[in-house]
N, C-alpha and C. Protein backbone atom coordinates (compact mmCIF):
# COMPACT_ATOMS: atom_id res chain seq x y z
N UNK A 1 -2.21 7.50 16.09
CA UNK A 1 -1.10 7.60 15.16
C UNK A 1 -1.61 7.77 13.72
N UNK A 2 -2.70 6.72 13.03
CA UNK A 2 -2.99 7.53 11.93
C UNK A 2 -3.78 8.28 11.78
N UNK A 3 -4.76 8.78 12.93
CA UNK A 3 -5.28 9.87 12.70
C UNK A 3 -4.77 11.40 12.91
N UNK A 4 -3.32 11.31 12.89
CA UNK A 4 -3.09 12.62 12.78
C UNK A 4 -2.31 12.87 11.50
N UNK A 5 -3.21 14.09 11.10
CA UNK A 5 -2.99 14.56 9.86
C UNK A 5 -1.77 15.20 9.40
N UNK A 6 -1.08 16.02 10.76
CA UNK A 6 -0.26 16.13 10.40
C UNK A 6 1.31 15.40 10.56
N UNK A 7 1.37 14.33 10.60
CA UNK A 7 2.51 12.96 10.29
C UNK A 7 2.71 12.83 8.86
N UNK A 8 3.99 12.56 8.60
CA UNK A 8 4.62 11.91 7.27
C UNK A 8 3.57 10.70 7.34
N UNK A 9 3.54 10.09 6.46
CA UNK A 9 3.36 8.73 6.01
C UNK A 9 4.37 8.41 4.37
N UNK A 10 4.36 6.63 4.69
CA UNK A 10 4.83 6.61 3.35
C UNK A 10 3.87 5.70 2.94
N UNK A 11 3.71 5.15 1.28
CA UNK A 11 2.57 4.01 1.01
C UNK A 11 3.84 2.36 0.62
N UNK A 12 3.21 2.45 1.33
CA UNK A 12 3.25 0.57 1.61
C UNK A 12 2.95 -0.35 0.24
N UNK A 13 3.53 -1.49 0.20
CA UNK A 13 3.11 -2.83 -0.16
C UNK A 13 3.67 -4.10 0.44
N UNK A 14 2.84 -4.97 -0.24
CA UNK A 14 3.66 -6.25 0.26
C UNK A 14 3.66 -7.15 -1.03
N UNK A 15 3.53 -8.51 -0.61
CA UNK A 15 4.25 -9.56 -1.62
C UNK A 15 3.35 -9.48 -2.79
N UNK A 16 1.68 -9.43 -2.42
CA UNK A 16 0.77 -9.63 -3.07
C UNK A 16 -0.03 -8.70 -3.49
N UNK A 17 0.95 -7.62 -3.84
CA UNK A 17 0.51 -6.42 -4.54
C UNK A 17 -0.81 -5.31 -3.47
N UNK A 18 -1.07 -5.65 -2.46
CA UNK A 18 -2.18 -5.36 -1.91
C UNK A 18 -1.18 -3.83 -1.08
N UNK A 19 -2.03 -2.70 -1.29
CA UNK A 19 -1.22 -1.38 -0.49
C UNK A 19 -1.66 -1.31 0.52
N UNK A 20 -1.08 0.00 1.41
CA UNK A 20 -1.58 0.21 2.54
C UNK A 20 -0.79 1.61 2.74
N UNK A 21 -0.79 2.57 3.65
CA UNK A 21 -0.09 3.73 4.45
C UNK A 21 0.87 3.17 5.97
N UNK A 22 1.73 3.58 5.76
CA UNK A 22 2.36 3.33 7.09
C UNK A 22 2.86 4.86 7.64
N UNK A 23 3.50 5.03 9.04
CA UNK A 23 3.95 6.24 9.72
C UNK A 23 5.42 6.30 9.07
N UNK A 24 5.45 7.17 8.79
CA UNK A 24 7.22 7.32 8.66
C UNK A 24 8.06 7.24 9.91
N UNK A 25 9.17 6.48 9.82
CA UNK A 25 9.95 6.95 11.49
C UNK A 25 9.52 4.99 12.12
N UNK A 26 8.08 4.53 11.63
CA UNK A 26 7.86 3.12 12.05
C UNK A 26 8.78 2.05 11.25
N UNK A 27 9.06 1.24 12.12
CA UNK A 27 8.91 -0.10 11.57
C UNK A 27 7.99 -0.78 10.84
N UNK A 28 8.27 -0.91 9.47
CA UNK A 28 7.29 -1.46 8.31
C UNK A 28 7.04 -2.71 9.37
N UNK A 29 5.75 -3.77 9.37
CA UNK A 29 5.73 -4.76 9.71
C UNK A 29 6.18 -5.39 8.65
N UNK A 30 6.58 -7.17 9.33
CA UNK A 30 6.79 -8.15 8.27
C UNK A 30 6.41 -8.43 7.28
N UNK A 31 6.56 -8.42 5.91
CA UNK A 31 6.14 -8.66 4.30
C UNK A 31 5.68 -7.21 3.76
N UNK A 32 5.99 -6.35 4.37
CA UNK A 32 6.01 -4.88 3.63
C UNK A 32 6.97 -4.46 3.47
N UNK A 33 6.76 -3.59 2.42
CA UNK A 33 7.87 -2.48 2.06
C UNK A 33 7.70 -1.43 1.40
N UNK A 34 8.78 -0.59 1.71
CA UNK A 34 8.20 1.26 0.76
C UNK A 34 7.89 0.41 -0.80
N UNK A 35 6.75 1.30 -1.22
CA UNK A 35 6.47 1.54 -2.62
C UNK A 35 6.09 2.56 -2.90
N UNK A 36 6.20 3.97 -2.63
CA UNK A 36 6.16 4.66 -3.21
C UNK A 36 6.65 6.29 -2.37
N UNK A 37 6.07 7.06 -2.71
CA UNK A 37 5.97 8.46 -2.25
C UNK A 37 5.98 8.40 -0.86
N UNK A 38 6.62 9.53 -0.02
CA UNK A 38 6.11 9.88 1.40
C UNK A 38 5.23 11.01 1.32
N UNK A 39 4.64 11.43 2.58
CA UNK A 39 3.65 12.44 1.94
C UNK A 39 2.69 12.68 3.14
N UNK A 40 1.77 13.61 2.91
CA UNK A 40 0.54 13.40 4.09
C UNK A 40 -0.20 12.24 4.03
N UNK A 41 -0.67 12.21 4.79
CA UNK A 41 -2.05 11.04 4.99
C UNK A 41 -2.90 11.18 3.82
N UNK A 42 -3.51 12.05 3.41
CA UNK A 42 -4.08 12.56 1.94
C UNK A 42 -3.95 12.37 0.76
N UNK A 43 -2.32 12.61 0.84
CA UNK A 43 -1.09 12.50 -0.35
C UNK A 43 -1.05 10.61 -0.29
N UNK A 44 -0.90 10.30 0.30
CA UNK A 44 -0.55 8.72 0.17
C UNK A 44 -1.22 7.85 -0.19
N UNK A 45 -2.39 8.35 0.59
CA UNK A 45 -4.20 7.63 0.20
C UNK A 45 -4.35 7.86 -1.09
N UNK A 46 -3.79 8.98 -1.96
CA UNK A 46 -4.24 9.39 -3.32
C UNK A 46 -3.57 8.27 -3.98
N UNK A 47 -2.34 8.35 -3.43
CA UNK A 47 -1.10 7.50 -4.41
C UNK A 47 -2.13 5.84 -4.26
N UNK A 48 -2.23 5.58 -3.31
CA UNK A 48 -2.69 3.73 -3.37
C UNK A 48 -4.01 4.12 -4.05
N UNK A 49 -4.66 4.74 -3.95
CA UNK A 49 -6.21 4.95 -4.89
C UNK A 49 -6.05 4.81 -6.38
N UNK A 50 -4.78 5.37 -6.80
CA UNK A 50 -3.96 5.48 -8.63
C UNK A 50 -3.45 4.02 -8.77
N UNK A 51 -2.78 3.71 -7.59
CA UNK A 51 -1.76 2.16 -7.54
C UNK A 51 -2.54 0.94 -7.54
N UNK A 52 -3.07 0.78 -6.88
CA UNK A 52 -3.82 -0.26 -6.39
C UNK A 52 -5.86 -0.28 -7.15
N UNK A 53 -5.72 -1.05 -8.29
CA UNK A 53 -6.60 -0.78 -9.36
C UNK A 53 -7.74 -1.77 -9.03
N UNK A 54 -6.93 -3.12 -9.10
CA UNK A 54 -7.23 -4.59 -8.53
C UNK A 54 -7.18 -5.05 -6.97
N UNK A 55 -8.16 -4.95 -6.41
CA UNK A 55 -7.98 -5.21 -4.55
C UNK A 55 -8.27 -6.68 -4.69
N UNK A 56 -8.45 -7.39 -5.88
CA UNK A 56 -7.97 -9.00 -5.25
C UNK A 56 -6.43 -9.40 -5.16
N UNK A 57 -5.63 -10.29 -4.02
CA UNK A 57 -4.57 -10.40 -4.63
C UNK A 57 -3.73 -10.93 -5.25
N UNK A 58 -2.51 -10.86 -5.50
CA UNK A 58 -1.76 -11.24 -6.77
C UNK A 58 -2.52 -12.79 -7.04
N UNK A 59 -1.92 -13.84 -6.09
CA UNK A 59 -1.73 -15.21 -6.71
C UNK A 59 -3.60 -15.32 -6.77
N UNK A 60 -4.50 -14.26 -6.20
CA UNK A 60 -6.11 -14.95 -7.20
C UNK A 60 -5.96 -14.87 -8.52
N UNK A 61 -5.81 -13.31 -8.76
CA UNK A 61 -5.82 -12.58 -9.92
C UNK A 61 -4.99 -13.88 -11.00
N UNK A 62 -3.62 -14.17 -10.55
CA UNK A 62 -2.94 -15.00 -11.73
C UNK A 62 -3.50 -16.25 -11.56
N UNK A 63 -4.03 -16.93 -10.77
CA UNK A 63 -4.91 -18.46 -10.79
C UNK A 63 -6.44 -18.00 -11.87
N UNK A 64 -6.50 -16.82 -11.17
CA UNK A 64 -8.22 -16.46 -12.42
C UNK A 64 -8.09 -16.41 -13.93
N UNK A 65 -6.77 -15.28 -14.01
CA UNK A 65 -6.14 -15.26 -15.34
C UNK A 65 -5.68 -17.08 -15.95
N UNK A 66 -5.03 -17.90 -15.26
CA UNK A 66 -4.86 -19.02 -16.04
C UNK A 66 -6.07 -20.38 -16.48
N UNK A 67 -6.95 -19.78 -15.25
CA UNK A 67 -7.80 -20.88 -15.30
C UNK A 67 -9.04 -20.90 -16.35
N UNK A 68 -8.70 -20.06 -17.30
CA UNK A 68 -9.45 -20.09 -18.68
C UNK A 68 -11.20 -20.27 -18.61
């Protein structure tokens, strides 16, 4: 399923900012949801490569940020 190139995909997130690609037509699993573009496999991977800057997630990043 994701190795075929030619499938929709859309790009994914969840609670903690962390992306991913899903199939179009699937059931997002639990704690995801669309964030962005649908697109090829190519196209989507580009989009989370632009989106997704920080691969630690959310609640490290804001415990690192407060803990001075």
């Amino acid at each position: 399923m994701f190795d075929d190139n030619r499938r929709e995909f859309r790009v994914v997130r969840n609670d903690q900012e962390q992306y991913s690609i899903w199939p179009t037509g699937r059931e997002l699993p639990a704690g995801w949801f669309e964030a962005g573009s649908r697109g090829t496999k190519a196209e989507c991977l580009d989009q989370v490569g632009r989106s997704w800057t920080d691969m630690r997630p959310a609640r490290l990043r804001e415990v690192l940020s407060t803990d001075g």
